[in-house]
PDB file of N, CA and C in Angstrom:
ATOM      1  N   UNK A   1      -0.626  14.543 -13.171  1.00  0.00           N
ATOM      2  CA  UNK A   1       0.441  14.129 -14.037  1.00  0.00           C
ATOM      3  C   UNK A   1      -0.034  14.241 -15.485  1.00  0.00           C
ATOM      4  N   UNK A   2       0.717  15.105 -16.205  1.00  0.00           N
ATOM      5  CA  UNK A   2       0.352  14.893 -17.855  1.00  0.00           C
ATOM      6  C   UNK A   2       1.034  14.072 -18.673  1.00  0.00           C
ATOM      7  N   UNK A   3       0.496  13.611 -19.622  1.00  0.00           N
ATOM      8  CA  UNK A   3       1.324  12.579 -20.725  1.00  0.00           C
ATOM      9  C   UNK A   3       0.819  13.266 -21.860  1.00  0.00           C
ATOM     10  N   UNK A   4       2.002  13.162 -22.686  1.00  0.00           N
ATOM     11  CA  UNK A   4       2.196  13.528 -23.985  1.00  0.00           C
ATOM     12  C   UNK A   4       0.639  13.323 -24.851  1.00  0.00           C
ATOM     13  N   UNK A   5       0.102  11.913 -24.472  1.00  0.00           N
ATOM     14  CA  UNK A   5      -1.011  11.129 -25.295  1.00  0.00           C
ATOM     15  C   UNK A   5      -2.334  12.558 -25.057  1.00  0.00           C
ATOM     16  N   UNK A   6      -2.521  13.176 -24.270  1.00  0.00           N
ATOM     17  CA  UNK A   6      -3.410  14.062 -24.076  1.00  0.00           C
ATOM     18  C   UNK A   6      -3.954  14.875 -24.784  1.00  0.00           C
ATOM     19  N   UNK A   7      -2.942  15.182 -25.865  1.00  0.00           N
ATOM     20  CA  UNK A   7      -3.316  16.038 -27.233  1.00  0.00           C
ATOM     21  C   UNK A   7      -3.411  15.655 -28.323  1.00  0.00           C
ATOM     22  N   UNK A   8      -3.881  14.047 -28.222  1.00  0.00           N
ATOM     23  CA  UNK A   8      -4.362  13.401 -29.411  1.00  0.00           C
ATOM     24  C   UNK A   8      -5.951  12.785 -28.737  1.00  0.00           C
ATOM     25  N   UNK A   9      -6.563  13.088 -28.052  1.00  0.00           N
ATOM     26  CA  UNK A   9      -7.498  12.047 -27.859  1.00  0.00           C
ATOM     27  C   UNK A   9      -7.306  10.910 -26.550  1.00  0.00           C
ATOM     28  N   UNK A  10      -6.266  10.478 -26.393  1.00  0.00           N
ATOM     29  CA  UNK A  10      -6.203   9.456 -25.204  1.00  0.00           C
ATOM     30  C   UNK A  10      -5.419  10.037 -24.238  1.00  0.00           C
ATOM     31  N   UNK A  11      -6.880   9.470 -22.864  1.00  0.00           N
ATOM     32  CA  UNK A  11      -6.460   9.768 -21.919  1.00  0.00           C
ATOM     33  C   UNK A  11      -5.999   8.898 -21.044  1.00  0.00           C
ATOM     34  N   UNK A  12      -5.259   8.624 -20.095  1.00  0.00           N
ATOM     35  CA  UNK A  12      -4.438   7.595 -19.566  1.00  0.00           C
ATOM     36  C   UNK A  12      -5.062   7.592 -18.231  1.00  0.00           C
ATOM     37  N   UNK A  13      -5.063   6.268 -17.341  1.00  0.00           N
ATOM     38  CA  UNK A  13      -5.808   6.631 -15.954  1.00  0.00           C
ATOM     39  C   UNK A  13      -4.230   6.300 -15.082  1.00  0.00           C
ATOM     40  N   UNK A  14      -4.229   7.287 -14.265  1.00  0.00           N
ATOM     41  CA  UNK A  14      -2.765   7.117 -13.330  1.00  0.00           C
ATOM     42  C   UNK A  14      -3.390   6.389 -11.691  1.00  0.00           C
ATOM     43  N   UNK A  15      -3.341   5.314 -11.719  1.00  0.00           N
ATOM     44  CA  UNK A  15      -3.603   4.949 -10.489  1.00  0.00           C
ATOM     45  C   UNK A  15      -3.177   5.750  -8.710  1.00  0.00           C
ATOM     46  N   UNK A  16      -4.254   5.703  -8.261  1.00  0.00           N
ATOM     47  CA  UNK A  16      -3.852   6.523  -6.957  1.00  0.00           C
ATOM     48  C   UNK A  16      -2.729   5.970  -5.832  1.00  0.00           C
ATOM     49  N   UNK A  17      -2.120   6.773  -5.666  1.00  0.00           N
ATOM     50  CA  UNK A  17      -0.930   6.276  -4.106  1.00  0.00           C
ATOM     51  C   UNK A  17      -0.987   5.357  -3.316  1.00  0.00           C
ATOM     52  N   UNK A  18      -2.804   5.332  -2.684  1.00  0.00           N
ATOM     53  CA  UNK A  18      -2.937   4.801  -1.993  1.00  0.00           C
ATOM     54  C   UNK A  18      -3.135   3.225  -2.661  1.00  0.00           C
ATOM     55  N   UNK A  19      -3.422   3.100  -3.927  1.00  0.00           N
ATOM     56  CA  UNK A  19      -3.631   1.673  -4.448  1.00  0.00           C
ATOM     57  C   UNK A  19      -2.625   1.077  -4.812  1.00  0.00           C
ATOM     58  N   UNK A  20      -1.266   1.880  -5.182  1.00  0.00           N
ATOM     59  CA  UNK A  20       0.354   1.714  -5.399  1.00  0.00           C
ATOM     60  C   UNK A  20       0.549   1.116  -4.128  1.00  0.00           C
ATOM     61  N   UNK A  21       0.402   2.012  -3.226  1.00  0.00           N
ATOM     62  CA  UNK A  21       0.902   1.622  -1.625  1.00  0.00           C
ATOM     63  C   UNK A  21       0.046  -0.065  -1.368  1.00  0.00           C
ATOM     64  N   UNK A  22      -0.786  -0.604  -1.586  1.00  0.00           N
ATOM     65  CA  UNK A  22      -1.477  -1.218  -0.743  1.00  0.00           C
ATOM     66  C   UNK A  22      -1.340  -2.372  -2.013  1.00  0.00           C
ATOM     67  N   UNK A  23      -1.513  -2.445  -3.227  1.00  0.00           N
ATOM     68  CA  UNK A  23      -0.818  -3.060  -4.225  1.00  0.00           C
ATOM     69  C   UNK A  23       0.662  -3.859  -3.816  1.00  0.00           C
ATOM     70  N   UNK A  24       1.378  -2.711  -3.439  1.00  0.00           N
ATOM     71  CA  UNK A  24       2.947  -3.439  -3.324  1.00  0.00           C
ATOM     72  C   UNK A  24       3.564  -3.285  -1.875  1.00  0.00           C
ATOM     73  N   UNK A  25       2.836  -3.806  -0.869  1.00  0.00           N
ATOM     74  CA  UNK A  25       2.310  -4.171   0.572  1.00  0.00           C
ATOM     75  C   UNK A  25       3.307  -5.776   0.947  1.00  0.00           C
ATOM     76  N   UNK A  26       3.601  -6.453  -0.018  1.00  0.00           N
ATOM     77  CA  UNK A  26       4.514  -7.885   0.127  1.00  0.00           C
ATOM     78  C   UNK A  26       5.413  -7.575   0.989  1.00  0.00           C
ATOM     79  N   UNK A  27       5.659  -8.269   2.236  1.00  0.00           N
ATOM     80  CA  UNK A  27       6.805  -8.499   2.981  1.00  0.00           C
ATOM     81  C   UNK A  27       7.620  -9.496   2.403  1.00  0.00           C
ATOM     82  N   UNK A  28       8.627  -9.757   1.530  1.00  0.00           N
ATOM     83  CA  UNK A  28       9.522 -10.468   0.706  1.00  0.00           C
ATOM     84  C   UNK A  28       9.928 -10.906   2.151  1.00  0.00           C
ATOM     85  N   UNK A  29      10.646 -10.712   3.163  1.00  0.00           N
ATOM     86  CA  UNK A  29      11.153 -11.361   4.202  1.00  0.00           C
ATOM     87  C   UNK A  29      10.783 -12.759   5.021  1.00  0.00           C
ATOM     88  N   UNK A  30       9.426 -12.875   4.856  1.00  0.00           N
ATOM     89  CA  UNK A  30       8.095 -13.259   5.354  1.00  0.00           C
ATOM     90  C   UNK A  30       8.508 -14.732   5.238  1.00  0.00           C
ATOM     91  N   UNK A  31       8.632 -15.253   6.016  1.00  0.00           N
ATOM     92  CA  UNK A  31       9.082 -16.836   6.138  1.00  0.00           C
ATOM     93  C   UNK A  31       8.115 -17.971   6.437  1.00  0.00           C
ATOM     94  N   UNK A  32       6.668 -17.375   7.268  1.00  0.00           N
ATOM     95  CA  UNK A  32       6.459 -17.846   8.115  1.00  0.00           C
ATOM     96  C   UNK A  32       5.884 -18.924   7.123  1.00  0.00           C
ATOM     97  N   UNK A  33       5.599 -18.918   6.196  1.00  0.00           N
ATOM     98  CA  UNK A  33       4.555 -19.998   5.542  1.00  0.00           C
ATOM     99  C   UNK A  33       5.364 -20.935   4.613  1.00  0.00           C
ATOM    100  N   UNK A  34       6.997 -20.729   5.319  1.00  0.00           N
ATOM    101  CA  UNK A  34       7.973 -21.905   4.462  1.00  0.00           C
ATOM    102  C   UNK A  34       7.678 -23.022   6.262  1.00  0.00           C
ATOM    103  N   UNK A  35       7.865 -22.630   7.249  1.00  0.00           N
ATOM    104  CA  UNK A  35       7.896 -23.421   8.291  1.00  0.00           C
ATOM    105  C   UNK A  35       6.950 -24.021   8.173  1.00  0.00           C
ATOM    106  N   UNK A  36       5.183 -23.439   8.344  1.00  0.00           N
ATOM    107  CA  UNK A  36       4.192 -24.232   8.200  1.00  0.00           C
ATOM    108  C   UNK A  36       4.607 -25.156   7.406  1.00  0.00           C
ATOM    109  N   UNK A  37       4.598 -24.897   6.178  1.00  0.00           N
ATOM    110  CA  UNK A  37       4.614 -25.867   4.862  1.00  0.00           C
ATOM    111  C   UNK A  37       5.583 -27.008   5.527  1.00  0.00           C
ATOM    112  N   UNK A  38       6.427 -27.070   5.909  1.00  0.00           N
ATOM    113  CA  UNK A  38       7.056 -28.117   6.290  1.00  0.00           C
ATOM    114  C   UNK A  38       6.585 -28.847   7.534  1.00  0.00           C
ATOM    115  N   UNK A  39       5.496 -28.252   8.027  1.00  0.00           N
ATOM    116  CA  UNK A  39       4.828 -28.922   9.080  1.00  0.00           C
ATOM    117  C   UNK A  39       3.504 -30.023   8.105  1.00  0.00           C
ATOM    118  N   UNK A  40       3.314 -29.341   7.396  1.00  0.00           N
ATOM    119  CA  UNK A  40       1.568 -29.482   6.513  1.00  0.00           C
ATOM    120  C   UNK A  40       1.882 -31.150   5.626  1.00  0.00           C
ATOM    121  N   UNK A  41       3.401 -31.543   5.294  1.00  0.00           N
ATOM    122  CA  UNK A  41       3.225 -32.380   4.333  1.00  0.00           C
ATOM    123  C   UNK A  41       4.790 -33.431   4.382  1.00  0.00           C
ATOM    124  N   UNK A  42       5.088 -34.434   4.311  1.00  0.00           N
ATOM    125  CA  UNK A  42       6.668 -34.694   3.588  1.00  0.00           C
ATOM    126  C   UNK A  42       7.291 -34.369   2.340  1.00  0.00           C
ATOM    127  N   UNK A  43       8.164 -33.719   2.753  1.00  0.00           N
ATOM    128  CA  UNK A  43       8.923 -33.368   1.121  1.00  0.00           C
ATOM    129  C   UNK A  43      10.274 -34.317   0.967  1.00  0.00           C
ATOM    130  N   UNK A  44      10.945 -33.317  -0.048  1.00  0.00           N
ATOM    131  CA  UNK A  44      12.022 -34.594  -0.366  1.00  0.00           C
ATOM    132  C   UNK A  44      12.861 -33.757   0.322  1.00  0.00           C
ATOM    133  N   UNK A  45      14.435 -33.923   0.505  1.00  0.00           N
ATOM    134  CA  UNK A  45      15.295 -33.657   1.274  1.00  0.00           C
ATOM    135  C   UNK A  45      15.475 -32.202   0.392  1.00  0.00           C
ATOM    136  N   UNK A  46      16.025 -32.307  -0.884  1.00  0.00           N
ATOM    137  CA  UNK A  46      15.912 -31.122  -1.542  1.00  0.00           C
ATOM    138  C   UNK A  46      14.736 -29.928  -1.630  1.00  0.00           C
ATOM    139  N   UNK A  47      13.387 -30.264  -1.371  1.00  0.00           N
ATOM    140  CA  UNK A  47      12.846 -29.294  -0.999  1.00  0.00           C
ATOM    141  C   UNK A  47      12.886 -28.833   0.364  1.00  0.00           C
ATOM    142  N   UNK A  48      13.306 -29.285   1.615  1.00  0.00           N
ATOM    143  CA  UNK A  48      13.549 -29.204   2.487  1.00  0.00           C
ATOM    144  C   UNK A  48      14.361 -28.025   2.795  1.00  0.00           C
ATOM    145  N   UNK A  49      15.628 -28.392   1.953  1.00  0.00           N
ATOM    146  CA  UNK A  49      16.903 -27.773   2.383  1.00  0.00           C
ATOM    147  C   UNK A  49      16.731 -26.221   1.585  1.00  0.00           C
ATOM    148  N   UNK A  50      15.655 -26.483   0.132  1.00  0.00           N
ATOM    149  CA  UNK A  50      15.276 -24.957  -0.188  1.00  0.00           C
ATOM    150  C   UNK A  50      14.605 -23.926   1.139  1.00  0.00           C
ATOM    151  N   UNK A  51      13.063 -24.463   1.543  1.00  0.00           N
ATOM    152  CA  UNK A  51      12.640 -23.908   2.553  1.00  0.00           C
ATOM    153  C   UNK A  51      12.941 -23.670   3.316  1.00  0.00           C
ATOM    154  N   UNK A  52      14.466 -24.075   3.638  1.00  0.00           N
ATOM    155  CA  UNK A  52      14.997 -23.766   5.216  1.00  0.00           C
ATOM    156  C   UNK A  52      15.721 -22.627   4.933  1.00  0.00           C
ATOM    157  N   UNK A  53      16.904 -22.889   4.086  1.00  0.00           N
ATOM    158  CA  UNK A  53      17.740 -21.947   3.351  1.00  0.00           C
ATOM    159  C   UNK A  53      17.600 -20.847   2.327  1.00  0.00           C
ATOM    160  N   UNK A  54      16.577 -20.985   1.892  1.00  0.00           N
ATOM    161  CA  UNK A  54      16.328 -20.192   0.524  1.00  0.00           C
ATOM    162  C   UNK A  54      17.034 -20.452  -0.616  1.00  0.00           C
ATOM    163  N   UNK A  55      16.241 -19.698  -1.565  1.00  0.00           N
ATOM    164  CA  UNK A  55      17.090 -19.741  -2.808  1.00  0.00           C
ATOM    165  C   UNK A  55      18.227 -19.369  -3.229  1.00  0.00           C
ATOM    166  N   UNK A  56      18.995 -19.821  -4.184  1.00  0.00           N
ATOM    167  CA  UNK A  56      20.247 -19.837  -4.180  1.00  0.00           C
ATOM    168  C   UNK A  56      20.592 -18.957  -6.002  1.00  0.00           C
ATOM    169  N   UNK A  57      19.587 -19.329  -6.554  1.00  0.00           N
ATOM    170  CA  UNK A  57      19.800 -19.275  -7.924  1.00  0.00           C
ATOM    171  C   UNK A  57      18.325 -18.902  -8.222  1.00  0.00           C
ATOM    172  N   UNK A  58      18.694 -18.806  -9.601  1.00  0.00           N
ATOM    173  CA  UNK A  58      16.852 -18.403 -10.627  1.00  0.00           C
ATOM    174  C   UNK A  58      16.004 -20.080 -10.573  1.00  0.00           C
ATOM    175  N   UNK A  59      16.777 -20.850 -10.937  1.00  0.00           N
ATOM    176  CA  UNK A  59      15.810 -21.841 -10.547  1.00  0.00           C
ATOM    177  C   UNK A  59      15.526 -22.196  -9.340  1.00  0.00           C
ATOM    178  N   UNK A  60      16.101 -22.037  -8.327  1.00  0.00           N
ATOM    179  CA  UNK A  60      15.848 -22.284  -6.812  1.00  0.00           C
ATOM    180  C   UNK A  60      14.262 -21.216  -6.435  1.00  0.00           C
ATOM    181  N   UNK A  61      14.479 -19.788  -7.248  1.00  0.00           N
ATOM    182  CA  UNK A  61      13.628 -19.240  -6.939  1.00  0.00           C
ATOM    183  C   UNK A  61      12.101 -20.118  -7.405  1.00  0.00           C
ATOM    184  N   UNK A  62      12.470 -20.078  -8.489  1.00  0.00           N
ATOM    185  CA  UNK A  62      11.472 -20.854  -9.464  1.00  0.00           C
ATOM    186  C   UNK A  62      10.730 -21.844  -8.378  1.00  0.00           C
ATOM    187  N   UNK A  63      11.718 -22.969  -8.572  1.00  0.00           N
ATOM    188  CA  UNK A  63      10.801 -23.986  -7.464  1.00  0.00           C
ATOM    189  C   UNK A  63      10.384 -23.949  -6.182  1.00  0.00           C
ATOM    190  N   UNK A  64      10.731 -22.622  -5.574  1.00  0.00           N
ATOM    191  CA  UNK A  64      10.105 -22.127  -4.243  1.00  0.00           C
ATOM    192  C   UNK A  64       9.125 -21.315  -4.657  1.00  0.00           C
ATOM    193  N   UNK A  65       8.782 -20.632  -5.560  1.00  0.00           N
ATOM    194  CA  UNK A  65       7.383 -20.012  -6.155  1.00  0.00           C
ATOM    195  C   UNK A  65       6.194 -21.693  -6.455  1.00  0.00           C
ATOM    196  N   UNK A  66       6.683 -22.437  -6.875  1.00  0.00           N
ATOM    197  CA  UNK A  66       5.470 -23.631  -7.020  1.00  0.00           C
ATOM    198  C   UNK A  66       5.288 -23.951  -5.685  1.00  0.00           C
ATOM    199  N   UNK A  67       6.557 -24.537  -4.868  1.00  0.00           N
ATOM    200  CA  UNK A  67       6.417 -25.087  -3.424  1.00  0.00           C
ATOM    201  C   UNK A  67       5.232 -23.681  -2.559  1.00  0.00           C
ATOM    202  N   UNK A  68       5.366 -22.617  -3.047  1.00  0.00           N
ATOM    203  CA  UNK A  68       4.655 -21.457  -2.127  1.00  0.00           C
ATOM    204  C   UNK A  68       2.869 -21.707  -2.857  1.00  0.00           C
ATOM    205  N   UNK A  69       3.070 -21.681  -4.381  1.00  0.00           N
ATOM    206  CA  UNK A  69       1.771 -22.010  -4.509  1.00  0.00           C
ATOM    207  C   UNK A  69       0.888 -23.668  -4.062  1.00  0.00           C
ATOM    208  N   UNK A  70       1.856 -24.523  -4.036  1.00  0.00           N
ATOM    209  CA  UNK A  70       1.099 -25.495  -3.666  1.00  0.00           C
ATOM    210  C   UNK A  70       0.780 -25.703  -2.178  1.00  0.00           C
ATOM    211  N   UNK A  71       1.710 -24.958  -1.447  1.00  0.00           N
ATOM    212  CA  UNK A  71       1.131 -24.029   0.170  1.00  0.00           C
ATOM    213  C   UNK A  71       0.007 -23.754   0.539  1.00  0.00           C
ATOM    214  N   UNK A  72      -0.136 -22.720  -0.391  1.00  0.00           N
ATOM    215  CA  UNK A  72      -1.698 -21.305  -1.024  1.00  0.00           C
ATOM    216  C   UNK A  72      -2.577 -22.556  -1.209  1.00  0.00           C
ATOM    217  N   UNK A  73      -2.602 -23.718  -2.260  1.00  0.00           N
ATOM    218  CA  UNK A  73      -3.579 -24.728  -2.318  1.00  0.00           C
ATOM    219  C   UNK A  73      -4.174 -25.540  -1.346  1.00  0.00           C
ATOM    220  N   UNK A  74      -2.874 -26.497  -0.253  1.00  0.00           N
ATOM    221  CA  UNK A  74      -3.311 -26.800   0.912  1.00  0.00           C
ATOM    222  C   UNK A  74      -3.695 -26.041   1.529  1.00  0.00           C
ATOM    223  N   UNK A  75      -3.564 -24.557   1.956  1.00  0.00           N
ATOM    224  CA  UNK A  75      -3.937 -23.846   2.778  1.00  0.00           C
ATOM    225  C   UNK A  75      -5.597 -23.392   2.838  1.00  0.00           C
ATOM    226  N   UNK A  76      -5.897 -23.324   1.336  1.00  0.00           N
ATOM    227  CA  UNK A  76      -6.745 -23.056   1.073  1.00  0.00           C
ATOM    228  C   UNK A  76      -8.377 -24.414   1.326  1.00  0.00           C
ATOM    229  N   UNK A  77      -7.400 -25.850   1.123  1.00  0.00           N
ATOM    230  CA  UNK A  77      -8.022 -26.934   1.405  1.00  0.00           C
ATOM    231  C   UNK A  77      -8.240 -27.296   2.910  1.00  0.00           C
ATOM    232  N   UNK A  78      -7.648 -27.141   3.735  1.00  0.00           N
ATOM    233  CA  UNK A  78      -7.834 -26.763   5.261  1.00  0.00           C
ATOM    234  C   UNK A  78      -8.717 -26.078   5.488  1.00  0.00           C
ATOM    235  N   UNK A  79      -8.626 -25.359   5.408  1.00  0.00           N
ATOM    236  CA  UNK A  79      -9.694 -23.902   5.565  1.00  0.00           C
ATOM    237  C   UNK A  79     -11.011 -24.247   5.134  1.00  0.00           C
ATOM    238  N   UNK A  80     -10.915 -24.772   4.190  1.00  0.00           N
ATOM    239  CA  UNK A  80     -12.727 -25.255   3.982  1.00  0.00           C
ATOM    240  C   UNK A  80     -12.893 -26.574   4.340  1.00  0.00           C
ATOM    241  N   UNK A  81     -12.132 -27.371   4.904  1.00  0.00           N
ATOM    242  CA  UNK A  81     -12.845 -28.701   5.901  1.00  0.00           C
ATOM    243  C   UNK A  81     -12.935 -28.249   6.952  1.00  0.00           C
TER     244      UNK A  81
END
């Protein structure tokens, strides 16, 4: 692939296919670690009814991205006891 920048001095690095491919590998569908999570802890009724249902809106997304990282944290705290 050429870029314009080539005939001044800078050269650009184009990442390979296989690191594109394996980079953007996310199953968005992937549920399984909203069920755990509701096994792992008590939530409030409203986080509940997110994890079951999904998001609805930009902030719904929002607070299911923290609820997923604080998942990733317990998950991660399990694992090393």
């Amino acid at each position: 692939m050429q870029f314009p920048f080539t005939r001044i001095g800078i050269r650009l690095q184009v990442p390979s296919q296989s690191l594109l491919k394996n980079k953007m590998s996310t199953d968005w569908q992937d549920n399984s670690w909203q069920q755990e999570f509701l096994e792992m802890k008590a939530h409030k009724p409203k986080d509940i009814k997110l994890l079951m249902d999904g998001p609805r809106g930009l902030m719904d997304a929002m607070k299911l991205g923290s609820l997923h990282e604080e998942y990733k944290r317990l998950k991660k705290r399990q694992n090393n006891e």
